[in-house]
PDB file of N, CA and C in Angstrom:
ATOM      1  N   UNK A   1      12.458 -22.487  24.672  1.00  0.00           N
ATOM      2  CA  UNK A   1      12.286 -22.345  23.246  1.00  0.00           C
ATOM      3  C   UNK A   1      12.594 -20.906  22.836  1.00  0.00           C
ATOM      4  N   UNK A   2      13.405 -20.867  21.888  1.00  0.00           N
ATOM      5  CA  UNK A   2      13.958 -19.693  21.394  1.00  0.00           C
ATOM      6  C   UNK A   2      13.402 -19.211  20.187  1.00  0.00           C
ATOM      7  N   UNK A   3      12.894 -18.171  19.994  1.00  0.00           N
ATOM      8  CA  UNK A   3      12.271 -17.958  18.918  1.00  0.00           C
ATOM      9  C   UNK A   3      13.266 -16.422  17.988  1.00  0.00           C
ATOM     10  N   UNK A   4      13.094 -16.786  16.692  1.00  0.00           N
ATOM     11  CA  UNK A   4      14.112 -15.482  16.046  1.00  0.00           C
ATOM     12  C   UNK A   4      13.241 -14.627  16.107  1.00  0.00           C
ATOM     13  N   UNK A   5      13.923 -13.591  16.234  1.00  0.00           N
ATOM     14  CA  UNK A   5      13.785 -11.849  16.119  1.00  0.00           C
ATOM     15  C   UNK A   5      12.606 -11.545  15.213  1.00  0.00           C
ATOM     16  N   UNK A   6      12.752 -12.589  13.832  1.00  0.00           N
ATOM     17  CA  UNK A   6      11.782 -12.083  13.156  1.00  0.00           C
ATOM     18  C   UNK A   6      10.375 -12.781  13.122  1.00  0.00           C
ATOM     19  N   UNK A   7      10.211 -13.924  13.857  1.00  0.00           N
ATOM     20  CA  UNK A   7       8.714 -14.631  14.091  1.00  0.00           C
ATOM     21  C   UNK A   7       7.483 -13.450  14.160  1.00  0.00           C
ATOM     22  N   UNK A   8       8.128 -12.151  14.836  1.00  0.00           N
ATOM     23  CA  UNK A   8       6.468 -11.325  14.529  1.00  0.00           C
ATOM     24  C   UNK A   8       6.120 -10.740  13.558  1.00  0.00           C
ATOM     25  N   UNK A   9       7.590 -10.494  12.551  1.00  0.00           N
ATOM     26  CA  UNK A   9       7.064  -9.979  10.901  1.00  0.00           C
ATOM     27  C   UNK A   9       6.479 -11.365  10.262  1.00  0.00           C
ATOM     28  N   UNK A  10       6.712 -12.344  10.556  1.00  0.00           N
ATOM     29  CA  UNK A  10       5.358 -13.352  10.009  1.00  0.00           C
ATOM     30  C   UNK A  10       4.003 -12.879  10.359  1.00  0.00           C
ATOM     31  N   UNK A  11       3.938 -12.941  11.394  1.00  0.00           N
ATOM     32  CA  UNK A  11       2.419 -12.719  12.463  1.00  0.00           C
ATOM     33  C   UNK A  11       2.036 -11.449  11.441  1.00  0.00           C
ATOM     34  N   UNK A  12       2.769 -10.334  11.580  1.00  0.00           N
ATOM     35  CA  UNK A  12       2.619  -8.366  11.017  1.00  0.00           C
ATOM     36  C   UNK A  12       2.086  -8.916   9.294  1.00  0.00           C
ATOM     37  N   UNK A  13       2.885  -9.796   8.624  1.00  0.00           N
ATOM     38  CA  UNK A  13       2.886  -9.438   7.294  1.00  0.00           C
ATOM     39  C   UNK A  13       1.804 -10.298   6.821  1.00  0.00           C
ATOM     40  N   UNK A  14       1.128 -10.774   6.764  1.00  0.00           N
ATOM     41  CA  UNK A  14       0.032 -11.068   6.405  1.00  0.00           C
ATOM     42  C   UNK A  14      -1.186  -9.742   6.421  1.00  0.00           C
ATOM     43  N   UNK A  15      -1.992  -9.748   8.219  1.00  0.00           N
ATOM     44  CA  UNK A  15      -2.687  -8.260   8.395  1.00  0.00           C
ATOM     45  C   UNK A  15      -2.133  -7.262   7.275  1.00  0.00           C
ATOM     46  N   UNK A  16      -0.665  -6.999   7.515  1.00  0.00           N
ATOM     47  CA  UNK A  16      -0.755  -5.545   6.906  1.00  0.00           C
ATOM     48  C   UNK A  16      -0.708  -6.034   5.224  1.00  0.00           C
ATOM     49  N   UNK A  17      -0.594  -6.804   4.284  1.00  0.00           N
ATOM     50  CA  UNK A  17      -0.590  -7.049   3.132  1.00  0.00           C
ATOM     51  C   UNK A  17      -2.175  -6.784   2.784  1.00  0.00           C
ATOM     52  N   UNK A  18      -3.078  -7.319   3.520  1.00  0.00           N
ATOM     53  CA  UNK A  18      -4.549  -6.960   3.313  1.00  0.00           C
ATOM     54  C   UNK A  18      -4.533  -6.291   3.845  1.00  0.00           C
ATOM     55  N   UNK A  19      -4.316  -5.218   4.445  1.00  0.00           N
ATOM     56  CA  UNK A  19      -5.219  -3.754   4.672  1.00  0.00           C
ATOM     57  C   UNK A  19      -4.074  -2.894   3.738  1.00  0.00           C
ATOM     58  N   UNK A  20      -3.343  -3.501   2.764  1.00  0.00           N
ATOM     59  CA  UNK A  20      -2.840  -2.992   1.949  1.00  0.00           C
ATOM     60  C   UNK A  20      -4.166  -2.908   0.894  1.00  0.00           C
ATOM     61  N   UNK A  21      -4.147  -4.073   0.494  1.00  0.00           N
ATOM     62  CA  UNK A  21      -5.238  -4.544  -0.140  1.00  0.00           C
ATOM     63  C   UNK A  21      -6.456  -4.251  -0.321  1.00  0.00           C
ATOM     64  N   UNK A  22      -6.989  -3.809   1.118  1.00  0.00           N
ATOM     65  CA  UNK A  22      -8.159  -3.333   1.835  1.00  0.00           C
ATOM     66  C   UNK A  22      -8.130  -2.135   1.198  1.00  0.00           C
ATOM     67  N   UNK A  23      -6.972  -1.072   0.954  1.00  0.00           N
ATOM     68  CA  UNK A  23      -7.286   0.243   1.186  1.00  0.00           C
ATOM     69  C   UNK A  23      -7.301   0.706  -0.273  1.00  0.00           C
ATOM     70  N   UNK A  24      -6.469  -0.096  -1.364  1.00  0.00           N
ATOM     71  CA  UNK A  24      -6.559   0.107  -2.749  1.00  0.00           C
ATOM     72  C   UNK A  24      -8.010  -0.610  -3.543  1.00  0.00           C
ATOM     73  N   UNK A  25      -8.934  -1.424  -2.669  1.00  0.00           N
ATOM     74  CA  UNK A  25     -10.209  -1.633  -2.771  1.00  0.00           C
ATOM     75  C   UNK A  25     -11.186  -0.355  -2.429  1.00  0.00           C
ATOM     76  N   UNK A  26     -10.928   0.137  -0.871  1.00  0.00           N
ATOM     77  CA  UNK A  26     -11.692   1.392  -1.044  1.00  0.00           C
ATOM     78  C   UNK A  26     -11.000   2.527  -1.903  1.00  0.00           C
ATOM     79  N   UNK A  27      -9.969   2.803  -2.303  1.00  0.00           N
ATOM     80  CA  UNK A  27      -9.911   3.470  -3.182  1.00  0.00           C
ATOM     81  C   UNK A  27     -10.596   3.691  -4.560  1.00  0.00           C
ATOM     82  N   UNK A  28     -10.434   2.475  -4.862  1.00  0.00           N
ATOM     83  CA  UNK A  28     -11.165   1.600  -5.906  1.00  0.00           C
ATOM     84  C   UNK A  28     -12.629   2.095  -6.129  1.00  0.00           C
ATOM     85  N   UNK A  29     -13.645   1.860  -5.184  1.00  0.00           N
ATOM     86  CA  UNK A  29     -14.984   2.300  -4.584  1.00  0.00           C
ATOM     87  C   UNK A  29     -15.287   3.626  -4.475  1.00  0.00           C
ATOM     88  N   UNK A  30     -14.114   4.396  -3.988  1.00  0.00           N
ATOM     89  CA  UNK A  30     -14.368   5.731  -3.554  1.00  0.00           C
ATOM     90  C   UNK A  30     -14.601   6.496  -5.087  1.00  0.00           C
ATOM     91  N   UNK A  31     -13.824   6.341  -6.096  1.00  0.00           N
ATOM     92  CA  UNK A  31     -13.746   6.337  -7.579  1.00  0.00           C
ATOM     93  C   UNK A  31     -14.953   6.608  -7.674  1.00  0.00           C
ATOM     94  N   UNK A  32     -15.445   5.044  -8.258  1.00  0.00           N
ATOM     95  CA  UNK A  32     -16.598   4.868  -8.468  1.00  0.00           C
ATOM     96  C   UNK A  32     -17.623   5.297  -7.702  1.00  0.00           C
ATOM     97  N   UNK A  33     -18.036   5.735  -6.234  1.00  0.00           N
ATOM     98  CA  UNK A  33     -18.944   6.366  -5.916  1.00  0.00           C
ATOM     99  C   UNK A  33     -18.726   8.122  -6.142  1.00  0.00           C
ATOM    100  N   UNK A  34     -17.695   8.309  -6.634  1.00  0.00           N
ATOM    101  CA  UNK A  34     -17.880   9.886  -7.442  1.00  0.00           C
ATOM    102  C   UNK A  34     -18.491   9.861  -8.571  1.00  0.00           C
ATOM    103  N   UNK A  35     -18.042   8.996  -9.452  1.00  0.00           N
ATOM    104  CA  UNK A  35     -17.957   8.731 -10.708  1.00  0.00           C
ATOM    105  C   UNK A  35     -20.031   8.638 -10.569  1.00  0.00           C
ATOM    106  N   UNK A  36     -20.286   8.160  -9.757  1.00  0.00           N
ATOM    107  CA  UNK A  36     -21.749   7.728  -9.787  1.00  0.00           C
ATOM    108  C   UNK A  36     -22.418   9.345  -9.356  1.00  0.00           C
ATOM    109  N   UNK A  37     -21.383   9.812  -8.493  1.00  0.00           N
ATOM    110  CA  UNK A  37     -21.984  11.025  -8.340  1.00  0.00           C
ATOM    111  C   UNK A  37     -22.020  12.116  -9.077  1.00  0.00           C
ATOM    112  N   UNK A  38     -20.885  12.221 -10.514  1.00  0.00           N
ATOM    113  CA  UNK A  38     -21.352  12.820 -11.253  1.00  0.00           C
ATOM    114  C   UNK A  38     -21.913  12.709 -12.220  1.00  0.00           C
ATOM    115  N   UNK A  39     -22.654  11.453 -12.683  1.00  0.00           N
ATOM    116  CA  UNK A  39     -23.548  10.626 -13.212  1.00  0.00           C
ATOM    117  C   UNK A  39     -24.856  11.677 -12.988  1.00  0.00           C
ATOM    118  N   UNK A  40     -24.925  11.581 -11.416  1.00  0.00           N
ATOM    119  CA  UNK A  40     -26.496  12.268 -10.856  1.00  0.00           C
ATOM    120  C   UNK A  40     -26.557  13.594 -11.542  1.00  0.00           C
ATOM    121  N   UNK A  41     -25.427  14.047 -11.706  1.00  0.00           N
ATOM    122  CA  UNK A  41     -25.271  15.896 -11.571  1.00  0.00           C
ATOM    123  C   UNK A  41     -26.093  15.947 -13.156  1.00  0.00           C
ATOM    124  N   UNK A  42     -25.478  14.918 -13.881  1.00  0.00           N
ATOM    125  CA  UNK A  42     -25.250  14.850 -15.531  1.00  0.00           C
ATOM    126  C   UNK A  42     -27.043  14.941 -15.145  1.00  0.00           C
ATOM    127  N   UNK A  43     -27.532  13.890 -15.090  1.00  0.00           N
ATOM    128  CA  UNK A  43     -29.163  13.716 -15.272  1.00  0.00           C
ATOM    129  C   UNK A  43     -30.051  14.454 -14.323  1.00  0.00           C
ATOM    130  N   UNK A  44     -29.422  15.587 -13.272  1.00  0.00           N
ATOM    131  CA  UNK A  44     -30.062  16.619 -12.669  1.00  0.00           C
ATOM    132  C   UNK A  44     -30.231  17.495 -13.925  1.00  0.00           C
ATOM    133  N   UNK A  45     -29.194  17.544 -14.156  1.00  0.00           N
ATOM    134  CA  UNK A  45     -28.882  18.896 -15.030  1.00  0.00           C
ATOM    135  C   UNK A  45     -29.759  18.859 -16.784  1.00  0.00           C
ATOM    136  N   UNK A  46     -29.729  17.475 -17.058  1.00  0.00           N
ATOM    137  CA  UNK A  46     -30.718  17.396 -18.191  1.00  0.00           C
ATOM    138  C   UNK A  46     -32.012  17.554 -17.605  1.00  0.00           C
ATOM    139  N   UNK A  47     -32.375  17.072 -16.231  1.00  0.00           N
ATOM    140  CA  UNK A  47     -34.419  16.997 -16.457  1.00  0.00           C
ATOM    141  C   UNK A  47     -34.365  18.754 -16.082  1.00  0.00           C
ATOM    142  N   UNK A  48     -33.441  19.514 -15.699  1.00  0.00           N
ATOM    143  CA  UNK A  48     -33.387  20.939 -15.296  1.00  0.00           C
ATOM    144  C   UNK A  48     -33.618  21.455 -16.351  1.00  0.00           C
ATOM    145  N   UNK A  49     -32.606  20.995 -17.651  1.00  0.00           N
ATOM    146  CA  UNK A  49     -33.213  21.822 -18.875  1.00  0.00           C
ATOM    147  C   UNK A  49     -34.360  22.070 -19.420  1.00  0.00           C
ATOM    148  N   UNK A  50     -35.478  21.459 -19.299  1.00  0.00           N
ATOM    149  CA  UNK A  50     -37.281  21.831 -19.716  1.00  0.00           C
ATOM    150  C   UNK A  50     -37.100  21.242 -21.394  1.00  0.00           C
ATOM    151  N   UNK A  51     -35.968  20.893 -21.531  1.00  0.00           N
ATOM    152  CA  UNK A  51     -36.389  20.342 -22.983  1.00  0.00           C
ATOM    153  C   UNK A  51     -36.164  18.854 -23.449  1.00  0.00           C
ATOM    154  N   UNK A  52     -37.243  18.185 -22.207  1.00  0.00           N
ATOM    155  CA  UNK A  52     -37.169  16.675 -22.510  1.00  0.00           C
ATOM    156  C   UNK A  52     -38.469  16.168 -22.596  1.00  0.00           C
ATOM    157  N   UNK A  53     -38.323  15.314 -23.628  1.00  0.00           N
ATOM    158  CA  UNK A  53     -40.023  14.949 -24.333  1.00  0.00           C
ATOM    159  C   UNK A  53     -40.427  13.424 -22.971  1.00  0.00           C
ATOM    160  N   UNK A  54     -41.492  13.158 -23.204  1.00  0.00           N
ATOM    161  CA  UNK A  54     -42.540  12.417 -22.230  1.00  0.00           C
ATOM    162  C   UNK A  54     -41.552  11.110 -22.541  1.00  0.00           C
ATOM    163  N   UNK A  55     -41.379  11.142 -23.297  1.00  0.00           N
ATOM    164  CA  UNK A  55     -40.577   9.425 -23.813  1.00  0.00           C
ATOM    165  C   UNK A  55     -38.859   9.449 -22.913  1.00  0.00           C
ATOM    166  N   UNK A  56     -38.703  10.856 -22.955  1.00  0.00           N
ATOM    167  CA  UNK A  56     -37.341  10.696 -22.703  1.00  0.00           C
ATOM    168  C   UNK A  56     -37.508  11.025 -21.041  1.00  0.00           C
ATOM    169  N   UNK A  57     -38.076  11.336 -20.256  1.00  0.00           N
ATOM    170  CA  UNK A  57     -38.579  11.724 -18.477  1.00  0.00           C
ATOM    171  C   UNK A  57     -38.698  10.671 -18.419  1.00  0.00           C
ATOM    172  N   UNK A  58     -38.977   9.636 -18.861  1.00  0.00           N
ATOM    173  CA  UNK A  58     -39.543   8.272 -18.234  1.00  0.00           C
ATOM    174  C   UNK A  58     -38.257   7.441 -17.975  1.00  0.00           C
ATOM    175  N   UNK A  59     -37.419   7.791 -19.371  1.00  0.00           N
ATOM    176  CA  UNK A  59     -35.927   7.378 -19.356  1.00  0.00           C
ATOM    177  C   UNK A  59     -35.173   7.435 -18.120  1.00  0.00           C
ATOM    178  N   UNK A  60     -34.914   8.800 -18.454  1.00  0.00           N
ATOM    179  CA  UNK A  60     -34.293   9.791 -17.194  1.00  0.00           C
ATOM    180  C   UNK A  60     -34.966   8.959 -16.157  1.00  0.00           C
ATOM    181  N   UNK A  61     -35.840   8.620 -15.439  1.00  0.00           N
ATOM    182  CA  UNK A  61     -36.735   8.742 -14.521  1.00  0.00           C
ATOM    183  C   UNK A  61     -35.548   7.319 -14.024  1.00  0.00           C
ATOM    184  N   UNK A  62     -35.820   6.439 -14.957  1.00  0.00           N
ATOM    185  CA  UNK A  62     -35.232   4.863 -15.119  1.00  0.00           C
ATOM    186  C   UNK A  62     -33.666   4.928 -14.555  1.00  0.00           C
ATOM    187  N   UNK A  63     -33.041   5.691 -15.470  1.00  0.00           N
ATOM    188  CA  UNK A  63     -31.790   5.909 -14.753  1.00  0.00           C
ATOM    189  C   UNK A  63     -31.249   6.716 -13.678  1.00  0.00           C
ATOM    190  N   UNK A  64     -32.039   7.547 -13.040  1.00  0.00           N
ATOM    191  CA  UNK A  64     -31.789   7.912 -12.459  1.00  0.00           C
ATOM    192  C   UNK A  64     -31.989   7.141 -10.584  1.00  0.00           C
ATOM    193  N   UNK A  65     -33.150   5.794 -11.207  1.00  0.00           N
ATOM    194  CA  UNK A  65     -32.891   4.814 -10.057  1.00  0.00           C
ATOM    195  C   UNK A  65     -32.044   4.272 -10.536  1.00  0.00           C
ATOM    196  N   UNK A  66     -32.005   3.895 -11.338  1.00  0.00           N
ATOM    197  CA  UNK A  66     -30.421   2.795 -11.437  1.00  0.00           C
ATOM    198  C   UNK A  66     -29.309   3.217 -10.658  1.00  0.00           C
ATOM    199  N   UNK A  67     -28.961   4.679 -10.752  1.00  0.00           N
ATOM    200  CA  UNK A  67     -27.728   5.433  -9.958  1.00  0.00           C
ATOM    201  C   UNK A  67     -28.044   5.412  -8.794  1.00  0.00           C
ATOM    202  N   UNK A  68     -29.413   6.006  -8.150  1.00  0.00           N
ATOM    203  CA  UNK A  68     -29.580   5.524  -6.729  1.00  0.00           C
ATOM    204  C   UNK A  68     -29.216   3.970  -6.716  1.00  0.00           C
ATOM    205  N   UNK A  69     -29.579   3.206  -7.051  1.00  0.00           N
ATOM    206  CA  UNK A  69     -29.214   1.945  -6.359  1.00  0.00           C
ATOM    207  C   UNK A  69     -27.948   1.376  -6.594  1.00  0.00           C
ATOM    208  N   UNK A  70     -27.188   1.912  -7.714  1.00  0.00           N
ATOM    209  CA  UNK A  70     -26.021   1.635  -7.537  1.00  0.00           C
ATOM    210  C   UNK A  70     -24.988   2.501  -6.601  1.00  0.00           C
ATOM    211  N   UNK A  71     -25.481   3.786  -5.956  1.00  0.00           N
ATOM    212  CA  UNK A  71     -24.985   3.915  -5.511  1.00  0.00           C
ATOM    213  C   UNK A  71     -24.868   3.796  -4.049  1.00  0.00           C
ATOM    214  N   UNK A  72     -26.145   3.165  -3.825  1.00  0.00           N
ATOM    215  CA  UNK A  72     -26.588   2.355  -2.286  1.00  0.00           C
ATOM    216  C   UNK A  72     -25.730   1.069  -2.177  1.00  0.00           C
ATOM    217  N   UNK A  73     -25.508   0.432  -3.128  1.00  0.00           N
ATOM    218  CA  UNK A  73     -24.432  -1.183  -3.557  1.00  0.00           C
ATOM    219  C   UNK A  73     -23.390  -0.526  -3.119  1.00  0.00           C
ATOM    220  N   UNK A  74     -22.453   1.037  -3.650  1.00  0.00           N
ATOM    221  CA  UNK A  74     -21.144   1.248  -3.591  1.00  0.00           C
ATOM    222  C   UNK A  74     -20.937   2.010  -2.054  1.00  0.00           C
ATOM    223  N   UNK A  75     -21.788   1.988  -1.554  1.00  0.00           N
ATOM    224  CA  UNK A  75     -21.661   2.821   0.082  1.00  0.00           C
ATOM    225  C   UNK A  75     -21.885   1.444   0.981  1.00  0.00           C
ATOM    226  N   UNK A  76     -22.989   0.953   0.598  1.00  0.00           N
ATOM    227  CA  UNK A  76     -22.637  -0.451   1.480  1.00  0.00           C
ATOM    228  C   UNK A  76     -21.854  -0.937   1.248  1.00  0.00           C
ATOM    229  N   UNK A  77     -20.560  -1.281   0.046  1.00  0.00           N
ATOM    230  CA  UNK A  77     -19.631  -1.899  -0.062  1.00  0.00           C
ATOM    231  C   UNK A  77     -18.517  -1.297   0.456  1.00  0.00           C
ATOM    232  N   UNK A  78     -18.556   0.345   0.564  1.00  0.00           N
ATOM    233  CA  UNK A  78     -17.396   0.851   1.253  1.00  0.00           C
ATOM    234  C   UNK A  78     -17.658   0.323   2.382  1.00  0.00           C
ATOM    235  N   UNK A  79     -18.648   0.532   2.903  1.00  0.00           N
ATOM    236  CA  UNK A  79     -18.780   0.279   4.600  1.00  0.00           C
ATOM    237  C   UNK A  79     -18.170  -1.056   4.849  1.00  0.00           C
ATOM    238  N   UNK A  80     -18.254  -2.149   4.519  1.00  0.00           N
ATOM    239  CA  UNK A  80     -17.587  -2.969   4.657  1.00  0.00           C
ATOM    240  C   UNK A  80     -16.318  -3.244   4.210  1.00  0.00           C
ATOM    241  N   UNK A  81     -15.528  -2.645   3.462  1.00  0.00           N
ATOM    242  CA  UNK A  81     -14.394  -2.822   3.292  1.00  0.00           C
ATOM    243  C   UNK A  81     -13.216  -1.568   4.375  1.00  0.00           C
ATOM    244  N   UNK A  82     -13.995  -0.581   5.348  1.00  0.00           N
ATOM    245  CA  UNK A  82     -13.772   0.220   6.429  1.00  0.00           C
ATOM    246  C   UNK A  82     -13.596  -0.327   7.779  1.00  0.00           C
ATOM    247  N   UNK A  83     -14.828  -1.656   7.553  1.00  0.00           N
ATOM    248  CA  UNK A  83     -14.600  -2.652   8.593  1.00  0.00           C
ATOM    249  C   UNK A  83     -13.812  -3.842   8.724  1.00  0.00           C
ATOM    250  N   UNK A  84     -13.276  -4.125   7.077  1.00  0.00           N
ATOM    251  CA  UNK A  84     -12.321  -4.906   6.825  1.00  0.00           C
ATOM    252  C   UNK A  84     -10.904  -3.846   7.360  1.00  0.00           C
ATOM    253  N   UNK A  85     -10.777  -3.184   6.804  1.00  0.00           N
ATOM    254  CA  UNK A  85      -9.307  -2.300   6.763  1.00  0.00           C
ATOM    255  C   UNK A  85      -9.069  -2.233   8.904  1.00  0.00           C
ATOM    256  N   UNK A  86     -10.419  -2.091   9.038  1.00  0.00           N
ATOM    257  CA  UNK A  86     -10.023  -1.972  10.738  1.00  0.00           C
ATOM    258  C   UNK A  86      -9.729  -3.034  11.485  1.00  0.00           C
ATOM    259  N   UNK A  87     -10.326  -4.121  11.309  1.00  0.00           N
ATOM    260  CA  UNK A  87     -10.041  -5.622  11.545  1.00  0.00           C
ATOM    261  C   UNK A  87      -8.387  -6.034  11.219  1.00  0.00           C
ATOM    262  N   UNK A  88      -7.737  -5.667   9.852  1.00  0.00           N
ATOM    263  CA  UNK A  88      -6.813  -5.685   9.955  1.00  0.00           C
ATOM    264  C   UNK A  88      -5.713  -5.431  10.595  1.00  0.00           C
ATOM    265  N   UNK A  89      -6.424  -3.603  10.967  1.00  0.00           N
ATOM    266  CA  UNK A  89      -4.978  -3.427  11.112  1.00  0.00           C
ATOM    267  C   UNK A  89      -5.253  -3.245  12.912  1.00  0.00           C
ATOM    268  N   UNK A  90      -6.283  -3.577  13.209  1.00  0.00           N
ATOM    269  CA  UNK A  90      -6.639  -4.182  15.044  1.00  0.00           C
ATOM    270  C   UNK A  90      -5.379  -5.267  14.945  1.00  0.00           C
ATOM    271  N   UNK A  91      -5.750  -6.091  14.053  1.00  0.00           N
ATOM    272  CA  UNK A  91      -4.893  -7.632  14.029  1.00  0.00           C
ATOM    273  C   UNK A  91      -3.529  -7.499  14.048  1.00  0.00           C
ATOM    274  N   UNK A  92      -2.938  -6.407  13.576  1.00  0.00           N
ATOM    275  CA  UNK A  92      -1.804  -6.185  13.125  1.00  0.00           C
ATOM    276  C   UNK A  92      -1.218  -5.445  14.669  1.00  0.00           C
ATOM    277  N   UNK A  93      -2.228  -4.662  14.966  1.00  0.00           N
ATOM    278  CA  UNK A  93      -1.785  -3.955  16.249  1.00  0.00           C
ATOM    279  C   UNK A  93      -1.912  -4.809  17.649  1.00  0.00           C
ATOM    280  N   UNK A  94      -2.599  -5.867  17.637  1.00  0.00           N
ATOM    281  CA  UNK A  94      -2.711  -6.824  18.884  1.00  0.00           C
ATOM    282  C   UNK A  94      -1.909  -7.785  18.671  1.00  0.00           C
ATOM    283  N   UNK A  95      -1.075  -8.250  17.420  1.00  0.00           N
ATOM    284  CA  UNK A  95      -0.221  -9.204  17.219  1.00  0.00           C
ATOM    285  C   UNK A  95       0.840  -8.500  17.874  1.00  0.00           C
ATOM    286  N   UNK A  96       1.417  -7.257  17.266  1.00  0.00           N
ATOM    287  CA  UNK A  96       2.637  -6.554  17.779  1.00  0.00           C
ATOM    288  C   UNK A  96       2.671  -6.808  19.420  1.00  0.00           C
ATOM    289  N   UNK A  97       1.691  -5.638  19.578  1.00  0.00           N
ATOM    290  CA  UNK A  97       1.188  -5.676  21.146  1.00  0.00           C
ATOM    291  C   UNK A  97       1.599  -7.239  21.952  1.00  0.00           C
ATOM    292  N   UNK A  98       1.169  -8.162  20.866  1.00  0.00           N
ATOM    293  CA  UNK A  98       1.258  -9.472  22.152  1.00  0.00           C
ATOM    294  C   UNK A  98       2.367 -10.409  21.950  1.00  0.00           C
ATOM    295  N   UNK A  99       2.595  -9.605  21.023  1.00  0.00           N
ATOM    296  CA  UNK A  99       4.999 -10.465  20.767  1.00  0.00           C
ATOM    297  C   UNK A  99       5.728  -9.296  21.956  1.00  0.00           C
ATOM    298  N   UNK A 100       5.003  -7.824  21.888  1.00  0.00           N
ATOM    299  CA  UNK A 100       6.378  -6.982  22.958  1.00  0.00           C
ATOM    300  C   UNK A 100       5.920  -7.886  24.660  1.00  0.00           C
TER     301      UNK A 100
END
């Protein structure tokens, strides 16, 4: 059985299309976990000023878990899309590997 030249860019192009995919997702994430991080700076920097009333600390207080926990959602979600991108491109590198 004779197989063409190109049977392993079938096998290759799938893997590497998702860890294409994979990597404009953590990009995606990486964004947004700045974006969250200068969120924090913003509401460091207001309770720093000394001129926030009892009504508004409680606020602050509120959002400033919200950003922790959203930004616990966007680090666990990188982490898994680090383990996606590696899975891929393992797949991509043991396919090659097992057509030479």
């Amino acid at each position: 059985m004779v197989q063409s030249p190109f049977a392993a860019l079938t096998f290759v192009a799938a893997p590497a299309l998702l860890t294409n995919a994979s990597s404009v997702l953590a990009l995606s994430t990486i964004n947004r976990m700045l974006r969250t991080r200068d969120r924090m700076h913003e509401l460091f920097a207001k309770s720093e000023s000394g001129k926030v009333s009892e009504q508004e600390s409680v606020r602050l207080i509120e959002q400033v878990d919200r950003v922790e926990r959203q930004a616990a959602l966007l680090l666990r979600a990188l982490r898994s899309i680090y383990v996606a991108l590696a899975a891929f491109a393992s797949a991509t590198l043991v396919t090659l590997l097992g057509r030479v």
